[in-house]
C-alpha atoms as a PDB file:
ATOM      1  CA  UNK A   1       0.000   0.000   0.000  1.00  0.00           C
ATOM      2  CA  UNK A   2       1.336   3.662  -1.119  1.00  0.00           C
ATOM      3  CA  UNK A   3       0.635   6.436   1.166  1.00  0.00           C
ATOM      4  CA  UNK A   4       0.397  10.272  -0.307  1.00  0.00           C
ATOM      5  CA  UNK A   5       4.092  11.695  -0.915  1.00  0.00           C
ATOM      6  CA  UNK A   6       2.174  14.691   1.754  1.00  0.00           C
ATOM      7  CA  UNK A   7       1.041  11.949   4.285  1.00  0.00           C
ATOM      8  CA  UNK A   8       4.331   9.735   4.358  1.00  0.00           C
ATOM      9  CA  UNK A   9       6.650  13.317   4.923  1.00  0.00           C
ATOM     10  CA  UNK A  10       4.184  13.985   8.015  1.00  0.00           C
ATOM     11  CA  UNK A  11       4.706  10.683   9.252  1.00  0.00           C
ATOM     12  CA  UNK A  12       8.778  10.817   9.081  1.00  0.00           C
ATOM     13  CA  UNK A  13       8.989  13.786  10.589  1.00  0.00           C
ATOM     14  CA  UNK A  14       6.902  13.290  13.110  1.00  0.00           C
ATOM     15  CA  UNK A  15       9.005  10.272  13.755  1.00  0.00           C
ATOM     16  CA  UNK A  16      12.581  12.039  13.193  1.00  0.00           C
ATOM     17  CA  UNK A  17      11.110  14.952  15.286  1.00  0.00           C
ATOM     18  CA  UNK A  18       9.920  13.067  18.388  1.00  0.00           C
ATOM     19  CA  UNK A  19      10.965  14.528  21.284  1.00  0.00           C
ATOM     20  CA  UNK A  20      11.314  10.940  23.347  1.00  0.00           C
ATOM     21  CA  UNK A  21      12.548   9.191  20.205  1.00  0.00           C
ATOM     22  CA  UNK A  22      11.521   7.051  17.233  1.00  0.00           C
ATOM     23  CA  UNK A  23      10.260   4.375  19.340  1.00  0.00           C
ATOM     24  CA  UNK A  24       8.073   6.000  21.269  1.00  0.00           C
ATOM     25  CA  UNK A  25       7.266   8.484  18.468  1.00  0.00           C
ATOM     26  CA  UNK A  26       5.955   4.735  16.589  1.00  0.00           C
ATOM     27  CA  UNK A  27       3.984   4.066  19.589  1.00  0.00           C
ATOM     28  CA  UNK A  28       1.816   7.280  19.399  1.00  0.00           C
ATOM     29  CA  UNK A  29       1.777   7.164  15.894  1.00  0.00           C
ATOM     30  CA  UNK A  30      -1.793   6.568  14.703  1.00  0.00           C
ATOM     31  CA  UNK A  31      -1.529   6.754  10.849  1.00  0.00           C
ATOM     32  CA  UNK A  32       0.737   3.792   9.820  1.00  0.00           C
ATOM     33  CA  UNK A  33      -0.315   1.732   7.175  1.00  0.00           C
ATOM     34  CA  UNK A  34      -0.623  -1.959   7.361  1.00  0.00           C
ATOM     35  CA  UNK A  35       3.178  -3.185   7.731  1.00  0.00           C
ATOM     36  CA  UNK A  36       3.495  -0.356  10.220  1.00  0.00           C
ATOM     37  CA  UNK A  37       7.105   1.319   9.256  1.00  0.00           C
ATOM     38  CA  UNK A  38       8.810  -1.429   7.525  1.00  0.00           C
ATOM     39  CA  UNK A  39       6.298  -0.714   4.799  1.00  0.00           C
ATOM     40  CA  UNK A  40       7.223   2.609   4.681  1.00  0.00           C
ATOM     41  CA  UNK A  41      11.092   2.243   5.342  1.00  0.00           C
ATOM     42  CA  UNK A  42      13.265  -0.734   3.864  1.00  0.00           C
ATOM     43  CA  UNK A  43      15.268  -2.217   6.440  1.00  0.00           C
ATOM     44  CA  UNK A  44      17.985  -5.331   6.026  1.00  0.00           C
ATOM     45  CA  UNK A  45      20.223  -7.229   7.924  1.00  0.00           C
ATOM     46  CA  UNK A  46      22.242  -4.856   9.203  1.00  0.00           C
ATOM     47  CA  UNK A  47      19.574  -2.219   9.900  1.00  0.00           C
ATOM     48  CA  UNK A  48      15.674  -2.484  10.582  1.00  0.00           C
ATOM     49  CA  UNK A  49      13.415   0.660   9.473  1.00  0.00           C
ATOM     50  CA  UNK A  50      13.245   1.930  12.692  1.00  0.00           C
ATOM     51  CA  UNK A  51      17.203   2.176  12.568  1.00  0.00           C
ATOM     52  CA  UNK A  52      17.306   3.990   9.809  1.00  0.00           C
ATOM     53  CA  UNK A  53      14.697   6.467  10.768  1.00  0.00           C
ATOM     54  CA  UNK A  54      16.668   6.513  14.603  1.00  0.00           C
ATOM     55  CA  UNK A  55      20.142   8.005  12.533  1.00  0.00           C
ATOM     56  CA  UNK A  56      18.054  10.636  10.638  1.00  0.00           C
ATOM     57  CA  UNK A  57      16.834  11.298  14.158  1.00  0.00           C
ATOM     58  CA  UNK A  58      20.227  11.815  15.686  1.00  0.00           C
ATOM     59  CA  UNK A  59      21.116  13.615  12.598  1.00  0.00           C
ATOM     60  CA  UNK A  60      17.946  16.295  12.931  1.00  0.00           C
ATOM     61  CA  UNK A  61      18.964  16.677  16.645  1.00  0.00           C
ATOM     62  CA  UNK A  62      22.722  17.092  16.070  1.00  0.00           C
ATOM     63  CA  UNK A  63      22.155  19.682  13.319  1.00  0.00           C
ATOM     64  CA  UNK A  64      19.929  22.177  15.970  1.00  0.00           C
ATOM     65  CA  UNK A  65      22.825  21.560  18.475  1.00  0.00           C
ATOM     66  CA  UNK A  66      25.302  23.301  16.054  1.00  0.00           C
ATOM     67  CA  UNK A  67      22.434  26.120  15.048  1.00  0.00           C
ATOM     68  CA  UNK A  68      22.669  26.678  18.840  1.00  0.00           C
ATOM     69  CA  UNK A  69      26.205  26.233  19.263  1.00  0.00           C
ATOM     70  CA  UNK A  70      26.879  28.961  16.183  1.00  0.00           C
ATOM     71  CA  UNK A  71      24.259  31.266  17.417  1.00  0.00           C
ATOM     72  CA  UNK A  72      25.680  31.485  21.228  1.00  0.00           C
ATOM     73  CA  UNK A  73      29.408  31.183  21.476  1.00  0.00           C
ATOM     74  CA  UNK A  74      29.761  33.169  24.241  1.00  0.00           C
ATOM     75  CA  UNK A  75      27.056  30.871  26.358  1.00  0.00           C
ATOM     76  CA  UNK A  76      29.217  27.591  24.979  1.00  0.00           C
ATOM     77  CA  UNK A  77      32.556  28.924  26.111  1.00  0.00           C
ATOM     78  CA  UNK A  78      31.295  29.960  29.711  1.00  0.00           C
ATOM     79  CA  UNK A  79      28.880  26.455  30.323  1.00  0.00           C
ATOM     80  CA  UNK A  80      31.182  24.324  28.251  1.00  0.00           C
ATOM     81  CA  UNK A  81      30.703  21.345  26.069  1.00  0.00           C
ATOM     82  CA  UNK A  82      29.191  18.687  28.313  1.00  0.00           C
ATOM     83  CA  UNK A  83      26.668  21.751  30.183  1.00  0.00           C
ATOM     84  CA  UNK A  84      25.871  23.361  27.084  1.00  0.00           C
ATOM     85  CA  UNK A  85      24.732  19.533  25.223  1.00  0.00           C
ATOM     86  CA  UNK A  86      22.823  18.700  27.911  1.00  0.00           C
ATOM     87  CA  UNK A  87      21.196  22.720  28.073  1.00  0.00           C
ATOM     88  CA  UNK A  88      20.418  22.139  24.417  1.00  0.00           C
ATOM     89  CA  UNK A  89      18.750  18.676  25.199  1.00  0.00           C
ATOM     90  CA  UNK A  90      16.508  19.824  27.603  1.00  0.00           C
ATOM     91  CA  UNK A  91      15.549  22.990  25.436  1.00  0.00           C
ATOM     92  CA  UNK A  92      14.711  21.773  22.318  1.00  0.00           C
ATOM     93  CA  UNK A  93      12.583  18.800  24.383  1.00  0.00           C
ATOM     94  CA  UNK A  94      11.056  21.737  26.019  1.00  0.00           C
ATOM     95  CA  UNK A  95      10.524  24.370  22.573  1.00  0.00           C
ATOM     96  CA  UNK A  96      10.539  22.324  19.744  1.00  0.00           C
ATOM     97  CA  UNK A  97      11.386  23.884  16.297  1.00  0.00           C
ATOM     98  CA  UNK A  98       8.101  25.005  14.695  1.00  0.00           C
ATOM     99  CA  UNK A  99       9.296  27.439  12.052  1.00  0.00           C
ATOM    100  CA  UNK A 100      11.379  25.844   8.430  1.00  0.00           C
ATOM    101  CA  UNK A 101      14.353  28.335   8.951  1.00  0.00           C
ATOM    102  CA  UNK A 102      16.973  27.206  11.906  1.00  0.00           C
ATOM    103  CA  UNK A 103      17.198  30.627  12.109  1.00  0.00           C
ATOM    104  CA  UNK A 104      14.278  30.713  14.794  1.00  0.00           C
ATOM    105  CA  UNK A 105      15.655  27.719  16.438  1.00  0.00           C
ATOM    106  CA  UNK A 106      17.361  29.282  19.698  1.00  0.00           C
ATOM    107  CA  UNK A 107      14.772  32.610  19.757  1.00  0.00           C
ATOM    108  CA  UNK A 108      13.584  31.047  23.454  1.00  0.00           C
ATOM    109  CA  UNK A 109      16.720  29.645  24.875  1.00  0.00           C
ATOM    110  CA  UNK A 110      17.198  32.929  27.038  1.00  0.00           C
ATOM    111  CA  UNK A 111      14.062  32.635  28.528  1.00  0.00           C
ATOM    112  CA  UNK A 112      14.496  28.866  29.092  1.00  0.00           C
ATOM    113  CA  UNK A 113      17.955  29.877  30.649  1.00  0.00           C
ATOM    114  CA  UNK A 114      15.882  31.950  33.225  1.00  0.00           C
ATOM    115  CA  UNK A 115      14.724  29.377  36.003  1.00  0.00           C
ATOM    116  CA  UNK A 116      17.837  27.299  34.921  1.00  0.00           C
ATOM    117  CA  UNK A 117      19.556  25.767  37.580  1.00  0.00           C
ATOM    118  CA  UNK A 118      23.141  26.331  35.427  1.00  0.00           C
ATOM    119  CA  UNK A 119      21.895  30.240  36.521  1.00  0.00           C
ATOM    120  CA  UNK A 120      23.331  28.807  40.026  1.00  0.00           C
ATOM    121  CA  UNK A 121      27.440  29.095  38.883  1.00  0.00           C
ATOM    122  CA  UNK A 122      26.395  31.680  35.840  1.00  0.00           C
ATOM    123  CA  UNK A 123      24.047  34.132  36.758  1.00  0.00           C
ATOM    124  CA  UNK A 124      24.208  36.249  34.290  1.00  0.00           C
ATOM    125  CA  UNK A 125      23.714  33.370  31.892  1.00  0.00           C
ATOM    126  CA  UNK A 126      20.844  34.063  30.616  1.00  0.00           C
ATOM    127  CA  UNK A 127      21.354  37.631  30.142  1.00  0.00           C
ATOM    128  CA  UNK A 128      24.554  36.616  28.227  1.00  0.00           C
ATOM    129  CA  UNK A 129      21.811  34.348  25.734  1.00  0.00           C
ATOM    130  CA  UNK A 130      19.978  37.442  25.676  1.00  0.00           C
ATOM    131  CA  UNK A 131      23.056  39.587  23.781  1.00  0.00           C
ATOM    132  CA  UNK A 132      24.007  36.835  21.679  1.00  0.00           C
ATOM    133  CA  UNK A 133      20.506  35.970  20.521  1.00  0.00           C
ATOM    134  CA  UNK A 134      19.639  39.924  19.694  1.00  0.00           C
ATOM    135  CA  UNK A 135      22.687  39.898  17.835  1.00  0.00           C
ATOM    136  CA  UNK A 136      21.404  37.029  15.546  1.00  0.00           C
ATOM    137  CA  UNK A 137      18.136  39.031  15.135  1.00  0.00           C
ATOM    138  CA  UNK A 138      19.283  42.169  14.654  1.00  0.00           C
ATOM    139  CA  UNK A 139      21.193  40.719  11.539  1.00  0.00           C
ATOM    140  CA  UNK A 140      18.649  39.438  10.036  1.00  0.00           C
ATOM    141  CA  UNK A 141      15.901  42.365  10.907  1.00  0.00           C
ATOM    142  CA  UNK A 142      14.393  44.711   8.672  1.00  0.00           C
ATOM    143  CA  UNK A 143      16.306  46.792   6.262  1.00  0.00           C
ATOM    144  CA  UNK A 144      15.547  50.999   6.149  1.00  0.00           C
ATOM    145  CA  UNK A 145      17.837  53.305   4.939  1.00  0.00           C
ATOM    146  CA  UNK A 146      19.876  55.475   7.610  1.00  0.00           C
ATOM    147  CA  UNK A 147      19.757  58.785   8.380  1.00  0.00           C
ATOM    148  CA  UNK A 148      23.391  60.557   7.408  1.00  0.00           C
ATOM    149  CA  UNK A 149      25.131  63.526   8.575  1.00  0.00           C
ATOM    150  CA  UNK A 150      24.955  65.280   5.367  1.00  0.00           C
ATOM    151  CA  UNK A 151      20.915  64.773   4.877  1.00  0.00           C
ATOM    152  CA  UNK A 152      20.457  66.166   8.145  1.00  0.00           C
ATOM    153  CA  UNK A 153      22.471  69.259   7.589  1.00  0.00           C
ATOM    154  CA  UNK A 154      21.084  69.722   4.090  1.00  0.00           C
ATOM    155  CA  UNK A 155      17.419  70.325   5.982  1.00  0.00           C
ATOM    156  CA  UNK A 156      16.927  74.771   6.769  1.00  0.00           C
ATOM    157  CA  UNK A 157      17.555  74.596  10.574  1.00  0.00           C
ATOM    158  CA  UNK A 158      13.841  76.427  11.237  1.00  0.00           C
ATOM    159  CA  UNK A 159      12.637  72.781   9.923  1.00  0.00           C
ATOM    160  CA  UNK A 160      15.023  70.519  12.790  1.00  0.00           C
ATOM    161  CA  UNK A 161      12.146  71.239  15.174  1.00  0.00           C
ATOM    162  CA  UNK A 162       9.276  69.711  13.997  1.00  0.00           C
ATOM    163  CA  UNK A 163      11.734  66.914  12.262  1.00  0.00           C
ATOM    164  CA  UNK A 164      10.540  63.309  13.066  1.00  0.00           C
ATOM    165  CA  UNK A 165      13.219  60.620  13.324  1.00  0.00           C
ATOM    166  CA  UNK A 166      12.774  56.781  15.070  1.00  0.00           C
ATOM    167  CA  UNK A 167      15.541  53.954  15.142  1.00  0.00           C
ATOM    168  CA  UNK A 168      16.621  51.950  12.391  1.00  0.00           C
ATOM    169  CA  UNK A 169      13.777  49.236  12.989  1.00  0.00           C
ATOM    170  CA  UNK A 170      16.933  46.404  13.582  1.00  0.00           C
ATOM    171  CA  UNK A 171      17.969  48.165  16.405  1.00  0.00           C
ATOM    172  CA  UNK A 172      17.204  46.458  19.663  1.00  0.00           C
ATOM    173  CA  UNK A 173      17.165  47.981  23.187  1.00  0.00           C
ATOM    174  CA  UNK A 174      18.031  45.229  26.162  1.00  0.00           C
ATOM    175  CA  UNK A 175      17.644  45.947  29.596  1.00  0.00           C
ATOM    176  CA  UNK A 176      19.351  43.473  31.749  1.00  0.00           C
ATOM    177  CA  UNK A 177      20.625  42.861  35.082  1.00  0.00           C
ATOM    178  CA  UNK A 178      24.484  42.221  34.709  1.00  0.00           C
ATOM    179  CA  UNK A 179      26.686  43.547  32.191  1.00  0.00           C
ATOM    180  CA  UNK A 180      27.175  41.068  29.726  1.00  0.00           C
ATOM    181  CA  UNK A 181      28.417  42.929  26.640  1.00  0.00           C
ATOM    182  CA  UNK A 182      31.858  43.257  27.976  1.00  0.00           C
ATOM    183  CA  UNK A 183      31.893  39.186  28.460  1.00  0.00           C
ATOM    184  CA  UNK A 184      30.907  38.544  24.491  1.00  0.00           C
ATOM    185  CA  UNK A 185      33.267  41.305  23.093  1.00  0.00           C
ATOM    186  CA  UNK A 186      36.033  39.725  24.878  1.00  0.00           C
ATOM    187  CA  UNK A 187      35.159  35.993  23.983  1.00  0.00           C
ATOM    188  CA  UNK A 188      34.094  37.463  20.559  1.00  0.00           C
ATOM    189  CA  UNK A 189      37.510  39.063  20.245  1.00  0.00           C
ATOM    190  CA  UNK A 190      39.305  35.503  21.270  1.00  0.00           C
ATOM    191  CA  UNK A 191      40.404  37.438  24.596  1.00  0.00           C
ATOM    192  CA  UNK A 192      40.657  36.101  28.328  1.00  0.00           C
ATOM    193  CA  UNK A 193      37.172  36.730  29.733  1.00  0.00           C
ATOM    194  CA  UNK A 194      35.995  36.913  33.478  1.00  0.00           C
ATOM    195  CA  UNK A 195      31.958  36.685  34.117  1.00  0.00           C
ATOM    196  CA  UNK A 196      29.912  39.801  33.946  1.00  0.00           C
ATOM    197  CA  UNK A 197      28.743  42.083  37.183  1.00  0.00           C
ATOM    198  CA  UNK A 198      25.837  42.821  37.997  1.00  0.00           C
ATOM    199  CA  UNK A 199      24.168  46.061  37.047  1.00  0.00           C
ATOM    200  CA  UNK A 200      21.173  47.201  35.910  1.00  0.00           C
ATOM    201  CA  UNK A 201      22.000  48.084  32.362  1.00  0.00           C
ATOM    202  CA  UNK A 202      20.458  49.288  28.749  1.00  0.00           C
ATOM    203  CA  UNK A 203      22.431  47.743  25.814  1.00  0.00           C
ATOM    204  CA  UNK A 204      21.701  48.785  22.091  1.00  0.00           C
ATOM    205  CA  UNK A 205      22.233  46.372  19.423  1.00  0.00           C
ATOM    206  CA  UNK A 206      22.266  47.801  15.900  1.00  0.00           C
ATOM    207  CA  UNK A 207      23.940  47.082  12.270  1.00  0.00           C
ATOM    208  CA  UNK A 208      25.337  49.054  10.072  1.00  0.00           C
ATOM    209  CA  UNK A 209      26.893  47.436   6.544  1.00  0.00           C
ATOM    210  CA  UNK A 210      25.862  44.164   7.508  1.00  0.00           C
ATOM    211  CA  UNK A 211      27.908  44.323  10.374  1.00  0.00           C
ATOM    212  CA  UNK A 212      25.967  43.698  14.074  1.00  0.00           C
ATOM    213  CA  UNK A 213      27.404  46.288  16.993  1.00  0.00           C
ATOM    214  CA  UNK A 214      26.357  46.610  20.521  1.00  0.00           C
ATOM    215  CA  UNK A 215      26.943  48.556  23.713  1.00  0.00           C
ATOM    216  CA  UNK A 216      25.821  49.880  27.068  1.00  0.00           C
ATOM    217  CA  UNK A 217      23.931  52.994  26.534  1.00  0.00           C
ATOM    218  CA  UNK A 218      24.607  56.507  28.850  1.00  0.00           C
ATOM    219  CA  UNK A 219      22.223  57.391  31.017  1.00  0.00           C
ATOM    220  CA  UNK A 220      21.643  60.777  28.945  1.00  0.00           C
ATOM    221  CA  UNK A 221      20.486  58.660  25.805  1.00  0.00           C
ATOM    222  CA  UNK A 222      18.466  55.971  27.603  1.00  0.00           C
ATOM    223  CA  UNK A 223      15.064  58.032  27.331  1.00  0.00           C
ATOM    224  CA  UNK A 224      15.725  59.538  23.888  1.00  0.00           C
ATOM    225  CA  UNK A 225      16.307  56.469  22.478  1.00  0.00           C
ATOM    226  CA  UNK A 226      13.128  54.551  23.969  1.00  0.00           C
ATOM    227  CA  UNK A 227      11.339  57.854  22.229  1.00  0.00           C
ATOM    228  CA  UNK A 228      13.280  57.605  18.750  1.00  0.00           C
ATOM    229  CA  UNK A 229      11.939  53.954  18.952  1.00  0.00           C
ATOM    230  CA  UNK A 230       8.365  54.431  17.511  1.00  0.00           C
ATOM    231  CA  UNK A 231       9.101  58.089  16.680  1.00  0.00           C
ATOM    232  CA  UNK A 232       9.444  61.490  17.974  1.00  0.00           C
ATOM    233  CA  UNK A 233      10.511  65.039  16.630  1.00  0.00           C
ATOM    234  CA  UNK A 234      13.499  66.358  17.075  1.00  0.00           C
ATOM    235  CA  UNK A 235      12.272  68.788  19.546  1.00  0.00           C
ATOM    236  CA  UNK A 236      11.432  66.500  22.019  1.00  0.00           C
ATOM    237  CA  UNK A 237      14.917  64.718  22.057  1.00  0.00           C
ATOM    238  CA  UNK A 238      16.033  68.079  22.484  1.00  0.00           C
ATOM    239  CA  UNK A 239      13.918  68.583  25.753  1.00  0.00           C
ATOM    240  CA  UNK A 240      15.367  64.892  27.289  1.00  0.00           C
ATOM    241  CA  UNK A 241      18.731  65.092  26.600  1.00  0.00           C
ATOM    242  CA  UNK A 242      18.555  68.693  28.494  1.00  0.00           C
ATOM    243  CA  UNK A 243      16.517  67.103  31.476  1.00  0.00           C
ATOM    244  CA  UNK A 244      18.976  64.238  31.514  1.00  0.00           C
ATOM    245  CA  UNK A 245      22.107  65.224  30.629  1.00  0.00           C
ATOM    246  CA  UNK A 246      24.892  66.133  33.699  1.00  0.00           C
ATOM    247  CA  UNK A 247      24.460  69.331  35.116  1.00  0.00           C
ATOM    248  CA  UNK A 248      28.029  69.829  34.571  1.00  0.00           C
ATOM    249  CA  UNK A 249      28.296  70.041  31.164  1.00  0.00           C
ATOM    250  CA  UNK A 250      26.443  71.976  28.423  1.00  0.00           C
ATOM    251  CA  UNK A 251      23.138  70.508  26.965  1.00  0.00           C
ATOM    252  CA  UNK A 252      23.721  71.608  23.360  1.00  0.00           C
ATOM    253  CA  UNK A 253      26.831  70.044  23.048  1.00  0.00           C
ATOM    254  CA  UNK A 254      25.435  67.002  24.935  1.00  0.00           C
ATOM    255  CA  UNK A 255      23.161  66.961  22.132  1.00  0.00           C
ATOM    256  CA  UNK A 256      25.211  67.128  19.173  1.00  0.00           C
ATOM    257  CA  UNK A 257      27.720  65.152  20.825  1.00  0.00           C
ATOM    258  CA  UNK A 258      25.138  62.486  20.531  1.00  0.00           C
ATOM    259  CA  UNK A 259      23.668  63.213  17.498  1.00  0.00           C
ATOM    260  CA  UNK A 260      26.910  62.545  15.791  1.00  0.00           C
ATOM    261  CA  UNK A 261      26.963  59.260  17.228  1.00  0.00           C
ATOM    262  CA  UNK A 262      23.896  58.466  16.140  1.00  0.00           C
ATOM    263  CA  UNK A 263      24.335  59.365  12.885  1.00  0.00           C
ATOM    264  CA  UNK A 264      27.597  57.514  12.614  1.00  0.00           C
ATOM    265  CA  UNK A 265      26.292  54.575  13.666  1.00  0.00           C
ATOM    266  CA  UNK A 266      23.548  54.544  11.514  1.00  0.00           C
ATOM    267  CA  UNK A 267      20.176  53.871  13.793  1.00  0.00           C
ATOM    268  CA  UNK A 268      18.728  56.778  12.732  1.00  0.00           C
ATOM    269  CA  UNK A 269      16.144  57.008   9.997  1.00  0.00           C
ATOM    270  CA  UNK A 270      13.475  59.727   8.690  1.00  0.00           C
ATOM    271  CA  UNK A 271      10.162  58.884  10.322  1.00  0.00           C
ATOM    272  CA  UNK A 272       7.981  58.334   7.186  1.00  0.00           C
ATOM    273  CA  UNK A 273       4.667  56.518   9.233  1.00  0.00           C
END
């Protein structure tokens, strides 16, 4: 008996995809046609059906461990090998796949990390998953094109007021409780590394030419750049950064200071909504 090409693929990946394995995967498998899998999978001597099926299992399994292994470097070098196999076990028993692109494969493990008891050596473990995994998404976000020095300077200055600008729509904003950004750049950057402090910290994540970037933002951009985020004229960031800034120095060059920066790094963009 032939099944539907569309019927047998659901039934081998349910199989390969098991979360207990192919065995018990057979056992709660209600759609097998007469012969159960050996008339869906040719075995031999050497291997039965169920075999074969287990190495495309091992294979499925083994290929997620290296997704999560190239997404978070930083979270393999502090857990190591033997913590970090055993971390990706339990995830991906716990959040399954459910998207085609391995892309979305390790979008929860931060959160998983949370209540983890490897939080008990690495407490800022999870925060560290956090970074790593923004960094994944920000390079593969949305595209817009950035705001540059010489656009904004073209505009007459009576029309910076009422200007709207937001962040490139890549950029992400973290707030976390140990600083973590130090720990990746350092392990990113094949450097000795020591863990992260705690500290109630904003990070920014952004790219700019394909290239992902990140650091801990000043306390003087923290609110402007939460407004920028779903857009806000230029008047208003003018009004934070002159409540926030330190009463020591000036707020206009405060300002500019980090407009430049801004611009340079390219998470600024025309609000056009």
């Amino acid at each position: 008996m032939s099944l539907p090409l569309k019927q047998l693929q659901s039934i081998l990946y349910r199989l390969i995809t098991a979360a207990s394995g192919v065995a018990e995967g057979l056992a709660a498998e209600g759609s097998m046609p007469a012969g159960g899998l050996d008339a869906l999978v040719l075995g031999d001597d050497r291997l039965s059906a169920e075999a074969r099926v287990d190495i495309y299992a091992n294979m499925y399994f083994y290929r997620l461990l290296d997704v999560l292994k190239e997404d978070f470097p930083a979270t393999l070098r502090v857990l190591g090998d033997d913590n970090f196999h055993n971390l990706a076990t339990g995830y991906l028993l716990e959040c399954p796949p459910t998207e085609p692109s391995v892309m979305y494969c390790g979008r929860n493990l931060a959160a998983f990390l949370r209540n983890h008891p490897l939080r008990k050596d690495a407490p800022y473990i999870a925060d560290l998953a956090t970074l790593e995994r923004a960094v994944v998404e920000v390079f593969h976000g949305p595209d817009a094109v950035a705001l540059e020095a010489d656009e904004l300077r073209a505009i007459e200055p009576e029309k910076w007021p009422a200007l709207t600008m937001r962040t490139h729509p890549a950029v992400q904003i973290l707030r976390m409780d140990y600083r973590v950004e130090e720990l990746l750049r350092a392990i990113e950057e094949e450097r000795d590394w020591k863990p992260a402090e705690a500290g109630s910290v904003e990070v920014i994540v952004w790219r700019r030419n394909s290239q992902v970037f990140y650091r801990e933002l000043e306390k003087v951009e923290q609110r402007a750049i939460a407004m920028l985020s779903s857009g806000v004229t230029f008047a208003k960031i003018c009004d934070l950064v002159a409540e926030d800034h330190d009463a020591t120095k000036d707020p206009v060059e405060e300002l500019n200071r980090l407009l430049a920066r801004w611009l340079a790094d390219g998470i600024l963009t025309r609000w056009t909504g």
